[in-house]
PDB file of N, CA and C in Angstrom:
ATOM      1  N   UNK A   1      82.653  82.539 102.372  1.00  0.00           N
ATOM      2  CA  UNK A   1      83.061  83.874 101.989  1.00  0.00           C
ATOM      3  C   UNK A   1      82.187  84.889 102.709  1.00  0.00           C
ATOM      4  N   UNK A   2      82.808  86.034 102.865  1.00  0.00           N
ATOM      5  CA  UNK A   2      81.948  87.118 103.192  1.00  0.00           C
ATOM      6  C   UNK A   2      82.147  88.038 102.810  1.00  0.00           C
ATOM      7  N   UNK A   3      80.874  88.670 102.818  1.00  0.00           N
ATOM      8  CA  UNK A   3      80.441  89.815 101.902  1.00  0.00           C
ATOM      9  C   UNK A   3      80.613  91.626 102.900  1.00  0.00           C
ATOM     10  N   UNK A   4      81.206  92.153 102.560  1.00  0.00           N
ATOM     11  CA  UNK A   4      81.397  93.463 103.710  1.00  0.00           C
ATOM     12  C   UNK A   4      81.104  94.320 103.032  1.00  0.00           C
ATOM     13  N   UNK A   5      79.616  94.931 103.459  1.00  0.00           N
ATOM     14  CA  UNK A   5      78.944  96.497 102.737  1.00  0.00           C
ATOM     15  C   UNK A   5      79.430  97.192 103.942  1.00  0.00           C
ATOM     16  N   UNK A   6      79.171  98.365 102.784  1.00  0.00           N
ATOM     17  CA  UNK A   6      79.375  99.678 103.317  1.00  0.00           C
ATOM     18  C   UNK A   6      78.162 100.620 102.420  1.00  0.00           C
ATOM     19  N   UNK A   7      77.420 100.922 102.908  1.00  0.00           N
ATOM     20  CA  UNK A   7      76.311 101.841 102.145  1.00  0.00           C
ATOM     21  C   UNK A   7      76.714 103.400 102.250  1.00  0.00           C
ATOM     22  N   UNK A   8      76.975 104.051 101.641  1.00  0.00           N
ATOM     23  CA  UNK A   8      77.134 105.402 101.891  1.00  0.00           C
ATOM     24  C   UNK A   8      76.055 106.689 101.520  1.00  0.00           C
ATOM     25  N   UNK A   9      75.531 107.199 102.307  1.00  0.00           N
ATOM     26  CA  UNK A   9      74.825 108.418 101.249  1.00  0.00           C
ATOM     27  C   UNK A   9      75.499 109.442 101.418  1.00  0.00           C
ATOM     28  N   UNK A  10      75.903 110.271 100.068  1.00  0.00           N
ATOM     29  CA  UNK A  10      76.733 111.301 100.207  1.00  0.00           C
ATOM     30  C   UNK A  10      75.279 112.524 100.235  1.00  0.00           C
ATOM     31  N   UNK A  11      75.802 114.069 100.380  1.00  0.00           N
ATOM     32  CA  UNK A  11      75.302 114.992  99.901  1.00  0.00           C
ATOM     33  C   UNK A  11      75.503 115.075  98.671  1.00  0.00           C
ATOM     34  N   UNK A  12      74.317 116.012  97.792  1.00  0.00           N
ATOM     35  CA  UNK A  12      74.794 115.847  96.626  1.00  0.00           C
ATOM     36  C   UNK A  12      75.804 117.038  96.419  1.00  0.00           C
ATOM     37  N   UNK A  13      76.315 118.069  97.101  1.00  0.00           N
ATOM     38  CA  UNK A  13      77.468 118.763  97.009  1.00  0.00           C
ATOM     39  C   UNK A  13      78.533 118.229  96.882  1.00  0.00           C
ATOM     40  N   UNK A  14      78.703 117.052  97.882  1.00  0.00           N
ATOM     41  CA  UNK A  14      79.964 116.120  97.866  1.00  0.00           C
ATOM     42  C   UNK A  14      80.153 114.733  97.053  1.00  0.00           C
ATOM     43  N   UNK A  15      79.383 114.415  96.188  1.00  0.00           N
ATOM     44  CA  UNK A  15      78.910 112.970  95.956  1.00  0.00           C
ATOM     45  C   UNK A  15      79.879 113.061  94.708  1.00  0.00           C
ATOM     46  N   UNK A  16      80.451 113.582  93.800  1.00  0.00           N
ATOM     47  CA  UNK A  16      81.434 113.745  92.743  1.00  0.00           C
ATOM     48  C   UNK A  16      82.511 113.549  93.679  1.00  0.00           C
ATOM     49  N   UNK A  17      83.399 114.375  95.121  1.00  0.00           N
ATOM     50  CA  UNK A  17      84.487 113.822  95.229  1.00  0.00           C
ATOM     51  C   UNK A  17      84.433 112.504  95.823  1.00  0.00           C
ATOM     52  N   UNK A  18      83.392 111.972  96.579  1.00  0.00           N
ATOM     53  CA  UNK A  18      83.372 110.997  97.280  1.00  0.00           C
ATOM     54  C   UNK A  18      83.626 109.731  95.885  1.00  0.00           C
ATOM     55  N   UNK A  19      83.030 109.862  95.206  1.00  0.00           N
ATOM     56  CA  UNK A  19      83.039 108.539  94.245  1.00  0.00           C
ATOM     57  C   UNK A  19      84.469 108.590  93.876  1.00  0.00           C
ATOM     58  N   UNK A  20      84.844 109.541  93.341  1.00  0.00           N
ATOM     59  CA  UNK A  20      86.114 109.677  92.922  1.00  0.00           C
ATOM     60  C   UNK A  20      87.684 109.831  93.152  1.00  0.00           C
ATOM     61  N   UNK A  21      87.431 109.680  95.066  1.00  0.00           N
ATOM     62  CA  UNK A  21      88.414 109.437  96.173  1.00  0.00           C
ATOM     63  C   UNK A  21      87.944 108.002  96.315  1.00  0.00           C
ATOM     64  N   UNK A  22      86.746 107.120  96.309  1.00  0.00           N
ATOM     65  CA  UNK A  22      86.904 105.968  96.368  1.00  0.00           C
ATOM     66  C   UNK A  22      87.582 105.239  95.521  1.00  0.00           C
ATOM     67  N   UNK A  23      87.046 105.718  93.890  1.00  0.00           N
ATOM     68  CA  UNK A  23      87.531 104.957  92.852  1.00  0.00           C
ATOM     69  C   UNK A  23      89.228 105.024  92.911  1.00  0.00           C
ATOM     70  N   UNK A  24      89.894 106.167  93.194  1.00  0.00           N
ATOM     71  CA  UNK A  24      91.174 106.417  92.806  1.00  0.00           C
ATOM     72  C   UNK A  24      92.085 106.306  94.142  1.00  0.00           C
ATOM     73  N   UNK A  25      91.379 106.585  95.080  1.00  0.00           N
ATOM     74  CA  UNK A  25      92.366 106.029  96.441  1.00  0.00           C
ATOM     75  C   UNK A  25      92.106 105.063  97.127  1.00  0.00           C
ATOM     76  N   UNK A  26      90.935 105.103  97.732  1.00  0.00           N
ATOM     77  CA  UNK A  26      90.501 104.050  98.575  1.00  0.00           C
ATOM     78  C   UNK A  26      90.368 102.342  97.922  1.00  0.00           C
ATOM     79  N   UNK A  27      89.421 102.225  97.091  1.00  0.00           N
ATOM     80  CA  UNK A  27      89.632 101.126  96.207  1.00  0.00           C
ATOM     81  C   UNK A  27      91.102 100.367  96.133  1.00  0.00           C
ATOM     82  N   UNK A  28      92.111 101.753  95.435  1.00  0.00           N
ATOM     83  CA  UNK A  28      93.180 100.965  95.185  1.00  0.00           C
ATOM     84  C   UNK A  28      94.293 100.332  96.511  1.00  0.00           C
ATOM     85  N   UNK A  29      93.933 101.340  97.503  1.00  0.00           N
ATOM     86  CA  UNK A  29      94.498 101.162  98.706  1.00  0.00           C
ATOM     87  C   UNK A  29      93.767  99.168  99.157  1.00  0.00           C
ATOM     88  N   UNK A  30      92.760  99.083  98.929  1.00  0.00           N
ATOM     89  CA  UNK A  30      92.088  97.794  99.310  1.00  0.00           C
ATOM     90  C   UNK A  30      93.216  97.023  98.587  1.00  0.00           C
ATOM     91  N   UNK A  31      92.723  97.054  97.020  1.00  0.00           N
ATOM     92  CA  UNK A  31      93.560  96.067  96.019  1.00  0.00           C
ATOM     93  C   UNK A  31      94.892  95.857  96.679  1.00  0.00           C
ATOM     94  N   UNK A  32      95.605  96.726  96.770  1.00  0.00           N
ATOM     95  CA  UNK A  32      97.407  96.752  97.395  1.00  0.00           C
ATOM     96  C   UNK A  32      97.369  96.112  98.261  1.00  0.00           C
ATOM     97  N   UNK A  33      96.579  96.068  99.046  1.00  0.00           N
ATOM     98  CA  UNK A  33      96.715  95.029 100.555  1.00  0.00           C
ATOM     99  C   UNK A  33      96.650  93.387  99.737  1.00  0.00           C
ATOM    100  N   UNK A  34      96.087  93.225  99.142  1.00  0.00           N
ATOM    101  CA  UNK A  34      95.820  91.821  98.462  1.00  0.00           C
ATOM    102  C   UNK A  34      95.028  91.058  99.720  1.00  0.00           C
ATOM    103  N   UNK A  35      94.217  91.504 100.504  1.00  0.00           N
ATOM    104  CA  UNK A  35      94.165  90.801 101.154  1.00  0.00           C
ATOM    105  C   UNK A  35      92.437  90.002 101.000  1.00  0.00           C
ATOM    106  N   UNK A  36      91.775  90.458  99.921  1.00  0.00           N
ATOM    107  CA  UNK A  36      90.496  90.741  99.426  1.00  0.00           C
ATOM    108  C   UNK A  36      89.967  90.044  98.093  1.00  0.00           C
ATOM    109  N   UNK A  37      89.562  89.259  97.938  1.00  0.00           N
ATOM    110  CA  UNK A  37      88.877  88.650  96.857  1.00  0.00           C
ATOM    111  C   UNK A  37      88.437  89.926  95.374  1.00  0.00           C
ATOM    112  N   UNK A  38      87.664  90.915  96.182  1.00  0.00           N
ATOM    113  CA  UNK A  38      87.364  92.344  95.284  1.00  0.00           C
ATOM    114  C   UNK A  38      86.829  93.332  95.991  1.00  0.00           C
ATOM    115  N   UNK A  39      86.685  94.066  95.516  1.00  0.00           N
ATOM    116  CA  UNK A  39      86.412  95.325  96.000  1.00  0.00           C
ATOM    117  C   UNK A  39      85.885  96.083  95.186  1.00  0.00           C
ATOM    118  N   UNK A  40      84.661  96.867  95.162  1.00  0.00           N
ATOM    119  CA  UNK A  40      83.732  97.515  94.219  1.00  0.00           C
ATOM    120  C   UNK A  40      83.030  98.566  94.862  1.00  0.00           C
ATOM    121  N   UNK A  41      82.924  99.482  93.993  1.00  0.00           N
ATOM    122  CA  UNK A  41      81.963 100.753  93.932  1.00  0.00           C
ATOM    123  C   UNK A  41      80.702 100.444  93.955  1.00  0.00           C
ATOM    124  N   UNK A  42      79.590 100.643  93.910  1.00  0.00           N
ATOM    125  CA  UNK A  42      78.235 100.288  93.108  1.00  0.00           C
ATOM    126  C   UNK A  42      77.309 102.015  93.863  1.00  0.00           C
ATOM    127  N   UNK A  43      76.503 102.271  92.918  1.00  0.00           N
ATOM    128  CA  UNK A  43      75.737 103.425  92.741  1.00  0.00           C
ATOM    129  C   UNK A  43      74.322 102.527  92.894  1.00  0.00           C
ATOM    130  N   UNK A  44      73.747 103.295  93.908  1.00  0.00           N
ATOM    131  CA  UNK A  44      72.294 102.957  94.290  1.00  0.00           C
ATOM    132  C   UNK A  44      71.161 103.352  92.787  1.00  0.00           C
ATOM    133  N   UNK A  45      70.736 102.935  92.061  1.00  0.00           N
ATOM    134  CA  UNK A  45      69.821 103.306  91.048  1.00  0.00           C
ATOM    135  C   UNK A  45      68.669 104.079  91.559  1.00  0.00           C
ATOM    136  N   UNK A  46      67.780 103.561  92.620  1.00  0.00           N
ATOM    137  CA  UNK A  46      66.137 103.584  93.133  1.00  0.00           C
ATOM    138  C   UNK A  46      66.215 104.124  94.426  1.00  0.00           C
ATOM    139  N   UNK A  47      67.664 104.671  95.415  1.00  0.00           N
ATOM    140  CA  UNK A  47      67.578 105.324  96.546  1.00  0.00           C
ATOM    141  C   UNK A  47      67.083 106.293  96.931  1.00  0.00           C
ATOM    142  N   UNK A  48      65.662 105.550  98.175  1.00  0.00           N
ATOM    143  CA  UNK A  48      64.713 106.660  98.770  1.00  0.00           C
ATOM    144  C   UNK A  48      65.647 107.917  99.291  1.00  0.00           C
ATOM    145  N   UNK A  49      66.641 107.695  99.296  1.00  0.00           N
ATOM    146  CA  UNK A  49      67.505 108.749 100.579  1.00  0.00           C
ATOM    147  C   UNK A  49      67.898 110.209  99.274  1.00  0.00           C
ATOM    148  N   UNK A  50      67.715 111.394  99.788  1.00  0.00           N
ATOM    149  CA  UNK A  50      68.183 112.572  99.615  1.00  0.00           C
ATOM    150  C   UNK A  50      69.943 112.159  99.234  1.00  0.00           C
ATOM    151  N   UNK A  51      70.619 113.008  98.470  1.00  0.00           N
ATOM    152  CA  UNK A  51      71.727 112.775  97.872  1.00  0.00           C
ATOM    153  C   UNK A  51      71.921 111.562  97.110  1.00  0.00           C
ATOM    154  N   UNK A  52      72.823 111.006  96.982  1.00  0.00           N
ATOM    155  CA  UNK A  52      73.208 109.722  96.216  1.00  0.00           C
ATOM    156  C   UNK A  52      73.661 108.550  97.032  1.00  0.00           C
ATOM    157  N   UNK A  53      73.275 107.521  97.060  1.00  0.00           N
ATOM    158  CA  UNK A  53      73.737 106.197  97.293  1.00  0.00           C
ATOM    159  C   UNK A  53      74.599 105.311  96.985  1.00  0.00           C
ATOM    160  N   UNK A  54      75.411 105.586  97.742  1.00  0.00           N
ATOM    161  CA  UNK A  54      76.602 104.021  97.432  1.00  0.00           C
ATOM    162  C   UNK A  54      76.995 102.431  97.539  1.00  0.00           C
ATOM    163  N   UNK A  55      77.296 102.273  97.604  1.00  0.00           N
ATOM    164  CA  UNK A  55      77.204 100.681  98.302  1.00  0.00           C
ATOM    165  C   UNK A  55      79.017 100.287  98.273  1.00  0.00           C
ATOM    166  N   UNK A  56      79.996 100.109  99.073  1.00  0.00           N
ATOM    167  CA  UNK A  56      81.489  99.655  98.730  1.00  0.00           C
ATOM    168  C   UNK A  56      81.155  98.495  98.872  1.00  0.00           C
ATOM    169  N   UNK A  57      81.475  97.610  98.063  1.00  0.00           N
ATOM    170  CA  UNK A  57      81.429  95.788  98.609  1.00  0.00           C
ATOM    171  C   UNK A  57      83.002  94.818  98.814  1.00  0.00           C
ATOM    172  N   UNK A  58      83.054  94.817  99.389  1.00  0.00           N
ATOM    173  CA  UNK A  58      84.220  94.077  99.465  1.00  0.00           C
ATOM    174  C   UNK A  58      84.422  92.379 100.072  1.00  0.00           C
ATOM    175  N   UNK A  59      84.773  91.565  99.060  1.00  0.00           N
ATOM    176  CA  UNK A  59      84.677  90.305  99.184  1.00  0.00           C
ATOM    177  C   UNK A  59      85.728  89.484  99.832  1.00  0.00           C
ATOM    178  N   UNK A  60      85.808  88.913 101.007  1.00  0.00           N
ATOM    179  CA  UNK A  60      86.748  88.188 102.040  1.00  0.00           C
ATOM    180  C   UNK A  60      86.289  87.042 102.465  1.00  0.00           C
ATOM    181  N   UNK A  61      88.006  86.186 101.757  1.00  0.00           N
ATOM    182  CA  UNK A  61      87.659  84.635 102.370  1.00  0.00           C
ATOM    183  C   UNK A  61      86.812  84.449 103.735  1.00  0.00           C
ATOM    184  N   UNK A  62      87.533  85.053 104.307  1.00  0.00           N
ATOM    185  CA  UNK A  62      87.153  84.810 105.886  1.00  0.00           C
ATOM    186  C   UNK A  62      86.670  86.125 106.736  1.00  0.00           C
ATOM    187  N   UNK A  63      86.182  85.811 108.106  1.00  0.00           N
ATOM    188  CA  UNK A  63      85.946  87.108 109.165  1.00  0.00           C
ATOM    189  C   UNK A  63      87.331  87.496 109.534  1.00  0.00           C
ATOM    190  N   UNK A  64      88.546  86.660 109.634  1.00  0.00           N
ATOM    191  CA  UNK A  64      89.680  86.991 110.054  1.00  0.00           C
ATOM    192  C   UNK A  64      90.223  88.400 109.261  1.00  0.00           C
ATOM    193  N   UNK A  65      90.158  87.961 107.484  1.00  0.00           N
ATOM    194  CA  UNK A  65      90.241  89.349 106.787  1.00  0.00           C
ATOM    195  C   UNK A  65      89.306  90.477 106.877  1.00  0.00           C
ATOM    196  N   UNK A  66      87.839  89.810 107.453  1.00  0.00           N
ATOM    197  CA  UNK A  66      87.264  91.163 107.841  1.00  0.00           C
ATOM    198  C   UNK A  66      87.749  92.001 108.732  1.00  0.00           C
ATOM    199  N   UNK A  67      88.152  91.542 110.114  1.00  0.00           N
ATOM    200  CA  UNK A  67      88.789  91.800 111.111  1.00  0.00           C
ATOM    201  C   UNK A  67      89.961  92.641 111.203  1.00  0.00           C
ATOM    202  N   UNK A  68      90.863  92.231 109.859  1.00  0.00           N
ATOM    203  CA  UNK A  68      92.177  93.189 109.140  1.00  0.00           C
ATOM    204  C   UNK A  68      91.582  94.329 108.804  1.00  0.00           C
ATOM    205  N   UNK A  69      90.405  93.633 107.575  1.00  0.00           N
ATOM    206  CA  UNK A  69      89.946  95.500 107.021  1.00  0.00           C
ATOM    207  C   UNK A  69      89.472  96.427 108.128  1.00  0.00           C
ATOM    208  N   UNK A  70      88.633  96.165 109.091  1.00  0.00           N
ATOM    209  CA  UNK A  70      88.158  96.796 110.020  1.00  0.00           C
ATOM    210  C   UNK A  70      89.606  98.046 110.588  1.00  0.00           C
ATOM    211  N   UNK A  71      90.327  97.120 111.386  1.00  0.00           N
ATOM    212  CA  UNK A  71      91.411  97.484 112.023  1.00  0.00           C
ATOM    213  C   UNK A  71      92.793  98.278 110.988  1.00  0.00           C
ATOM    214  N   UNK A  72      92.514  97.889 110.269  1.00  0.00           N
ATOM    215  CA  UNK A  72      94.387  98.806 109.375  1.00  0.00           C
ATOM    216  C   UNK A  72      93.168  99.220 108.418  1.00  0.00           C
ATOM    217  N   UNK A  73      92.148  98.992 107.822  1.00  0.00           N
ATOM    218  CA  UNK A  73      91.945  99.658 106.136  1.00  0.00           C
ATOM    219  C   UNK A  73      90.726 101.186 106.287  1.00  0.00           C
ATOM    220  N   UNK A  74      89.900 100.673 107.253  1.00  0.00           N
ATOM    221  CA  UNK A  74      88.760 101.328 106.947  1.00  0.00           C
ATOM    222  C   UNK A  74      88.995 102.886 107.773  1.00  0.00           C
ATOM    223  N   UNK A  75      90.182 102.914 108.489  1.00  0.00           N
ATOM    224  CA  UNK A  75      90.080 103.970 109.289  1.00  0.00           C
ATOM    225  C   UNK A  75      90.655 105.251 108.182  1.00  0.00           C
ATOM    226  N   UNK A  76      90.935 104.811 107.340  1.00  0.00           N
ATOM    227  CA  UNK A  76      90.968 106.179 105.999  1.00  0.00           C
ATOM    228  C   UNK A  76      89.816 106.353 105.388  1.00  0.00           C
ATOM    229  N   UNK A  77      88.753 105.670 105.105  1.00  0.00           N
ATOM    230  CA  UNK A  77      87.416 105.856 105.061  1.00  0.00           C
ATOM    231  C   UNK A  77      87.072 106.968 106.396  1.00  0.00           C
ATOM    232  N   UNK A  78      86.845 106.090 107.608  1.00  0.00           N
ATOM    233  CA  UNK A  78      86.261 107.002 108.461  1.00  0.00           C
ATOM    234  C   UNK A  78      87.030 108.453 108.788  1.00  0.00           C
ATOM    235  N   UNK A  79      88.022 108.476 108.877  1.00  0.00           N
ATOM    236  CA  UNK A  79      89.291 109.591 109.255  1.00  0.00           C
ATOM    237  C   UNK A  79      88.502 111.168 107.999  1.00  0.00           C
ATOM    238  N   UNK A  80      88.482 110.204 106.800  1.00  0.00           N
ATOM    239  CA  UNK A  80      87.977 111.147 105.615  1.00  0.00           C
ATOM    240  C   UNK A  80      86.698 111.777 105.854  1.00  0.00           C
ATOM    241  N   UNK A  81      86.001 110.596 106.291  1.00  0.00           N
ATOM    242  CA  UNK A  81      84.546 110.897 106.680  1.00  0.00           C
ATOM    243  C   UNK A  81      84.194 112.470 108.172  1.00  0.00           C
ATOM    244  N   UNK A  82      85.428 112.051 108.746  1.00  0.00           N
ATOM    245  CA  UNK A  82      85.310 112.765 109.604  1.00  0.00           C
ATOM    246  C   UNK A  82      85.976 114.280 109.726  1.00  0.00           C
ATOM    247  N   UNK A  83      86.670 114.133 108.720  1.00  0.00           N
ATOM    248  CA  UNK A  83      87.262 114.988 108.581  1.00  0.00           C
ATOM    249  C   UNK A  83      87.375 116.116 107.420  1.00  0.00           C
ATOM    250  N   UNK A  84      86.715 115.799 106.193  1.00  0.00           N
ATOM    251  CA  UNK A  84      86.563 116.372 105.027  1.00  0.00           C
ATOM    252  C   UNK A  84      84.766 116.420 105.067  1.00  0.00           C
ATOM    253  N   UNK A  85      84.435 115.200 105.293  1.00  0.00           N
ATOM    254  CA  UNK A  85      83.012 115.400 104.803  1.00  0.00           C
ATOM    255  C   UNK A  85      82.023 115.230 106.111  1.00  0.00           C
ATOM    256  N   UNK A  86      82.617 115.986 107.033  1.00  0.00           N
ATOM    257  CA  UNK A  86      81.832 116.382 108.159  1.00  0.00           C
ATOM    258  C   UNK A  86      80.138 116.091 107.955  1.00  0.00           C
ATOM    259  N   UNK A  87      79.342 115.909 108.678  1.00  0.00           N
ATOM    260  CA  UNK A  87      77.632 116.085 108.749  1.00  0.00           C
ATOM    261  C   UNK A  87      77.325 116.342 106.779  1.00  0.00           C
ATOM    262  N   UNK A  88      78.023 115.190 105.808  1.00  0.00           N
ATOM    263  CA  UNK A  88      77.889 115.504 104.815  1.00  0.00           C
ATOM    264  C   UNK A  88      77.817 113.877 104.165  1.00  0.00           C
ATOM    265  N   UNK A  89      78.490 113.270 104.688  1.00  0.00           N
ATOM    266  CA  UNK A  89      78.220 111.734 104.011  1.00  0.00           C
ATOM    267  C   UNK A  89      77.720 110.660 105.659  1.00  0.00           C
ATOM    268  N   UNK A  90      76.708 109.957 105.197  1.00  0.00           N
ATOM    269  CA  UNK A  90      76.100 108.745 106.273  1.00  0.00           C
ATOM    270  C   UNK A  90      76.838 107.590 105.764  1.00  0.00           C
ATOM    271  N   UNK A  91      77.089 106.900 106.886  1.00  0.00           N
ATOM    272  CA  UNK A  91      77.395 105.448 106.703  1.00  0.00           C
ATOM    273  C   UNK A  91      77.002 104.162 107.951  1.00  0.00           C
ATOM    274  N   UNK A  92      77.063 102.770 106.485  1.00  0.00           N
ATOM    275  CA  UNK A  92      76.231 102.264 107.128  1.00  0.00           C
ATOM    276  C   UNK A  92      77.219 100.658 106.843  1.00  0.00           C
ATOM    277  N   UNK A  93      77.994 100.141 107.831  1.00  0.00           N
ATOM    278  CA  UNK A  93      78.630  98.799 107.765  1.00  0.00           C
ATOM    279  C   UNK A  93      77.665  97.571 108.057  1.00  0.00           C
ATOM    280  N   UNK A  94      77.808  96.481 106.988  1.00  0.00           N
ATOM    281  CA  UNK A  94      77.039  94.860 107.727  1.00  0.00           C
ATOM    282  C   UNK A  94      78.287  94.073 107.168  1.00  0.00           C
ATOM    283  N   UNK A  95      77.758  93.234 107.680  1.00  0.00           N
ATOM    284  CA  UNK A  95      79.151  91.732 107.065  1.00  0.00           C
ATOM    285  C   UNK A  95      77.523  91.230 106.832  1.00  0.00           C
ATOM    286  N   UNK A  96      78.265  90.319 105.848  1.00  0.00           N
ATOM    287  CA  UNK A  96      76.912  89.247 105.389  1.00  0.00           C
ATOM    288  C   UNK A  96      77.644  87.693 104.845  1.00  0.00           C
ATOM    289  N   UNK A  97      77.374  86.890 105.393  1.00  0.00           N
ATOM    290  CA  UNK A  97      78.037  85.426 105.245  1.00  0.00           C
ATOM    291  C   UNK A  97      77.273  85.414 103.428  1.00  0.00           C
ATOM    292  N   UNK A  98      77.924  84.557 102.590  1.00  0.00           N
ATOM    293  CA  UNK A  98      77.722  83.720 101.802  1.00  0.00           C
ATOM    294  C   UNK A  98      76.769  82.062 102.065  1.00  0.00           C
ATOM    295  N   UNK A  99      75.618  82.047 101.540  1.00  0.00           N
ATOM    296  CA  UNK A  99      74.957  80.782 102.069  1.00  0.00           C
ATOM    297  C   UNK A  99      74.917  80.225 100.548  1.00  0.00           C
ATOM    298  N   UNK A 100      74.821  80.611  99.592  1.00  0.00           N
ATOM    299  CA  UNK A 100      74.422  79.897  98.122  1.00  0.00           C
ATOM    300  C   UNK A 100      74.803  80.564  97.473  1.00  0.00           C
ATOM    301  N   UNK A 101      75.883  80.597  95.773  1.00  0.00           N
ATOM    302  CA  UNK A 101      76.024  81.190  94.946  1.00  0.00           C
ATOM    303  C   UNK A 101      76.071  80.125  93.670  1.00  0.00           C
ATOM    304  N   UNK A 102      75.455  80.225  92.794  1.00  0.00           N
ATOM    305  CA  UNK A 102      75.227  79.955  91.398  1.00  0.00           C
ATOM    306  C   UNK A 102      75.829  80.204  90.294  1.00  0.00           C
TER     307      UNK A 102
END
């Protein structure tokens, strides 16, 4: 399995719509694809960074579905990013393999 972050720091001017275009569009846009094990929000608790911290996680059998999200899903993330929340939200993509879960 693999694990696909997305870390976000919003401003804190923008950090209310950002959570709340994830939770209500973006998120569900993931789910609809079905193509994803899950997909989650998570709020940084202890983030050194100015504004607020996000984390999107999204869980995929394979790199092949990473490869989908990349190409058809995430470009409404970035499009938004680039376009609403100009020099106002950072982002930060890793893939991370699964080696042990309990």
């Amino acid at each position: 399995m693999i694990l696909y972050n997305i870390t976000v720091i919003a401003d804190n001017d923008i950090k209310d719509e950002f959570r709340e275009w994830t939770i209500h569009v973006f998120l569900p846009s993931l789910a609809k694809a079905g193509l994803f094990k899950s997909q989650s929000l998570l709020k940084v608790i202890d983030s050194p960074n100015e504004g607020e911290t996000f984390c999107i996680q999204i869980i995929a059998n394979s790199n092949k579905e990473v490869t989908l999200l990349q190409q058809n899903h995430l470009i409404l993330l970035h499009e938004k990013s680039k376009d609403v929340w100009l020099n106002k939200i950072y982002l930060f993509e890793s893939r991370m393999e699964y080696l042990a879960m309990y």
